[in-house]
Protein backbone atom coordinates (compact mmCIF):
# COMPACT_ATOMS: atom_id res chain seq x y z
CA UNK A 1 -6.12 -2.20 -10.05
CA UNK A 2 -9.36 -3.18 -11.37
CA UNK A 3 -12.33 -2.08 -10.09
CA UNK A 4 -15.86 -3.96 -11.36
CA UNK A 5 -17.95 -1.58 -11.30
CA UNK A 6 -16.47 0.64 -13.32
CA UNK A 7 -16.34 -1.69 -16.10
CA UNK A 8 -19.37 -1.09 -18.34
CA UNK A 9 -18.79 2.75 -19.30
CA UNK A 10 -17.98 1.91 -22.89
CA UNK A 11 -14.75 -0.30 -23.89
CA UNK A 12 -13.09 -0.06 -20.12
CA UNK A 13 -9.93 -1.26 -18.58
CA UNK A 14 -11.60 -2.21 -15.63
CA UNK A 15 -13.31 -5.38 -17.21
CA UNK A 16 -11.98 -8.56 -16.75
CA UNK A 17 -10.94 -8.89 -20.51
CA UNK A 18 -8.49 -6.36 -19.75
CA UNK A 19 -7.00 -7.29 -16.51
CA UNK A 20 -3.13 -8.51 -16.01
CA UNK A 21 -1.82 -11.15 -14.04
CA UNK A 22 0.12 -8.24 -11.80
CA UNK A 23 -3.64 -6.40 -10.67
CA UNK A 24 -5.46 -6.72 -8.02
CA UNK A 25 -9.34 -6.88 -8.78
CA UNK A 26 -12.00 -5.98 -7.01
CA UNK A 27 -16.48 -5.83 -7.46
CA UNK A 28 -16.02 -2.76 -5.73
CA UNK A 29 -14.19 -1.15 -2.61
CA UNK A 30 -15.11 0.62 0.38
CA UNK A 31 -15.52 3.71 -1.53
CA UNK A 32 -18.17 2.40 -4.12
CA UNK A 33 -21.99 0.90 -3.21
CA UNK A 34 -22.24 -2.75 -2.69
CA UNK A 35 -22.63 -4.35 -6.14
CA UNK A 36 -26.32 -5.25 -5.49
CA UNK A 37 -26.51 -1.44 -4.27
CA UNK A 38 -25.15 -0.35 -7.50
CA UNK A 39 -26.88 -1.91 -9.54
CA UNK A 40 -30.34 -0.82 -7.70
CA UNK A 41 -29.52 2.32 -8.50
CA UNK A 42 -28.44 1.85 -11.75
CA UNK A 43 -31.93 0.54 -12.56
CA UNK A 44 -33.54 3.05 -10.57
CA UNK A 45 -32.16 6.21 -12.69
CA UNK A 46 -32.21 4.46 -15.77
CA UNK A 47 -36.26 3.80 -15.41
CA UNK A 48 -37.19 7.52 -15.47
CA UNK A 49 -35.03 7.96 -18.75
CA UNK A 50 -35.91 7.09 -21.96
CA UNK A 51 -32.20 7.33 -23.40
CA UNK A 52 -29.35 7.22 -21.12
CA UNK A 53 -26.33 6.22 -20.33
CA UNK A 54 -27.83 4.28 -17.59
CA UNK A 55 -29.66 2.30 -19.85
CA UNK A 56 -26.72 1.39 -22.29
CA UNK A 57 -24.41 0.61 -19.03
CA UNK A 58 -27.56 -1.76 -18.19
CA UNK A 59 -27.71 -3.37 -21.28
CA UNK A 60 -23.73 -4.18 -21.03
CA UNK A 61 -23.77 -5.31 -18.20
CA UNK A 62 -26.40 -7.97 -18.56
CA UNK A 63 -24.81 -8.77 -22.06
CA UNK A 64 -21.31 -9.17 -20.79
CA UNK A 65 -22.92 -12.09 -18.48
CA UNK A 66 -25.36 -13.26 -19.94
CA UNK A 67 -27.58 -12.51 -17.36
CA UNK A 68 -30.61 -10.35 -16.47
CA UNK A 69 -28.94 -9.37 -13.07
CA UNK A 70 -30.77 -11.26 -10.62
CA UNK A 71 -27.95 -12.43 -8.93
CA UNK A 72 -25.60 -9.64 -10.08
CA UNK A 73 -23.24 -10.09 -7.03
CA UNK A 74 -22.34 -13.72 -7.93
CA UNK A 75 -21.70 -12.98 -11.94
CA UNK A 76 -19.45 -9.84 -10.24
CA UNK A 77 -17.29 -12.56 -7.89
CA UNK A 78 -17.22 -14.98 -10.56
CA UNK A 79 -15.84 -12.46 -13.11
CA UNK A 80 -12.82 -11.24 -10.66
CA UNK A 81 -12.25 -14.82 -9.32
CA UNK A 82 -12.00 -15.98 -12.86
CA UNK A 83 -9.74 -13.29 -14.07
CA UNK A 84 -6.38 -13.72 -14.78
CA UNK A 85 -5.47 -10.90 -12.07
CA UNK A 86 -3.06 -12.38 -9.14
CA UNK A 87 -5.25 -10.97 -6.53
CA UNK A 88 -9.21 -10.82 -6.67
CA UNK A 89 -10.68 -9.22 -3.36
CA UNK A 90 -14.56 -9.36 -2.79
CA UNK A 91 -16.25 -7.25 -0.29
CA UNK A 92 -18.32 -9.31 2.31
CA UNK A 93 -21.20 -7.66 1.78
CA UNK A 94 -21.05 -8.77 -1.98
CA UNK A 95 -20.55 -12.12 -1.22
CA UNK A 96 -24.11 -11.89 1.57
CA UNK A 97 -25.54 -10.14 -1.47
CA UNK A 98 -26.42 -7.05 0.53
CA UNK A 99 -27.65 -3.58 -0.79
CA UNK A 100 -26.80 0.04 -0.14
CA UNK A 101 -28.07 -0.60 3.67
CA UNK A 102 -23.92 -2.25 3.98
CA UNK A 103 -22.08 -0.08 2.49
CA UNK A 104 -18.94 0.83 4.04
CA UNK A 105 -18.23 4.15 3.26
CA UNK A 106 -19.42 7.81 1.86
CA UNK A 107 -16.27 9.65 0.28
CA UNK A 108 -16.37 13.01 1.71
CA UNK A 109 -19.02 12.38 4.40
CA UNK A 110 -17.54 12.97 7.79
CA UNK A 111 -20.51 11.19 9.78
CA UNK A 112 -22.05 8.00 9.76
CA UNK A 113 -18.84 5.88 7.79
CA UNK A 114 -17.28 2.40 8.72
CA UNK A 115 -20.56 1.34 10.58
CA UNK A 116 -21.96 -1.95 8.78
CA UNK A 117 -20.55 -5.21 11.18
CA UNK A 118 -20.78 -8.81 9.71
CA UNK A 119 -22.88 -10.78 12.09
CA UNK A 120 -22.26 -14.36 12.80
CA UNK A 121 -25.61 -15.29 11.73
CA UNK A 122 -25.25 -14.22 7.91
CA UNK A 123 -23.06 -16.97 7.21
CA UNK A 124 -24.77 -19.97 5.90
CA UNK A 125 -23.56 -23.25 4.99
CA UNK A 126 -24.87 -22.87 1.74
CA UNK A 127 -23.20 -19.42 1.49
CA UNK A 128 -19.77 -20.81 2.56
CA UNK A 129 -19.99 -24.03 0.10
CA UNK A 130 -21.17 -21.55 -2.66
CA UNK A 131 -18.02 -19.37 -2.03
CA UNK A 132 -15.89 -22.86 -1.61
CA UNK A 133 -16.76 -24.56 -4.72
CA UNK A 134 -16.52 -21.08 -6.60
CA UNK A 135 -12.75 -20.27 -5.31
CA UNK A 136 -11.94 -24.22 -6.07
CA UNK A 137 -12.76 -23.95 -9.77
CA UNK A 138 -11.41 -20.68 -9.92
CA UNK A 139 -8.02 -21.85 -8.47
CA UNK A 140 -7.87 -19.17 -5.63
């Protein structure tokens, strides 16, 4: 299993690079922040360091895509859908690009879990030919 987010600590297993044909991939899972939530907060604690570990993870991540994050979920689905792994799973609230507001679960918090609902409304046209023409090229 590959998990996205944990990709950037250093050389990792969980990036792409790595992956097998028998994984499954994911940008994150119920467990983890939304990838836009994530990476909020990754940019959050690494502005009140000078030095950190934030910083460097920051730094690979926009270096691995060649990107300065702004649309951090879509590099994320790209990346999985692209991978060589036989099974690439993407949260819905990656592909609506939604923060830490959706997330779906707090490991070891017995209240307030399993509460974020997809509504009807979030899903565009332009959202579902995005998502189309992405899992077209990607041959998923």
């Amino acid at each position: 299993m590959g998990v996205l987010q944990f990709a950037f600590d250093d050389d990792n297993v969980h990036r792409p690079s790595h992956y097998l044909r028998a994984m499954a991939c994911f940008t994150g899972t119920h467990d983890n922040d939304t990838t836009v939530g994530w990476w909020t907060a990754l940019k959050k604690s690494a502005k009140h360091r000078t030095r950190s570990t934030e910083r460097d993870k920051i730094a690979r991540v926009k270096s691995y895509f060649q990107s300065d994050g702004r649309e951090i979920h879509w590099s994320f689905i790209q990346a999985i859908l692209t991978s060589v792994a036989d099974i690439a799973a993407v949260p819905m609230q990656d592909v609506l690009g939604l923060g830490a507001e959706a997330r779906m679960n707090m490991p070891g918090r017995a209240a307030g879990n399993w509460g974020w609902r997809l509504q009807e409304k979030q899903i565009t046209r332009a959202l579902c030919n995005r998502l189309r023409d992405l899992t077209i090229v990607s041959g998923r």
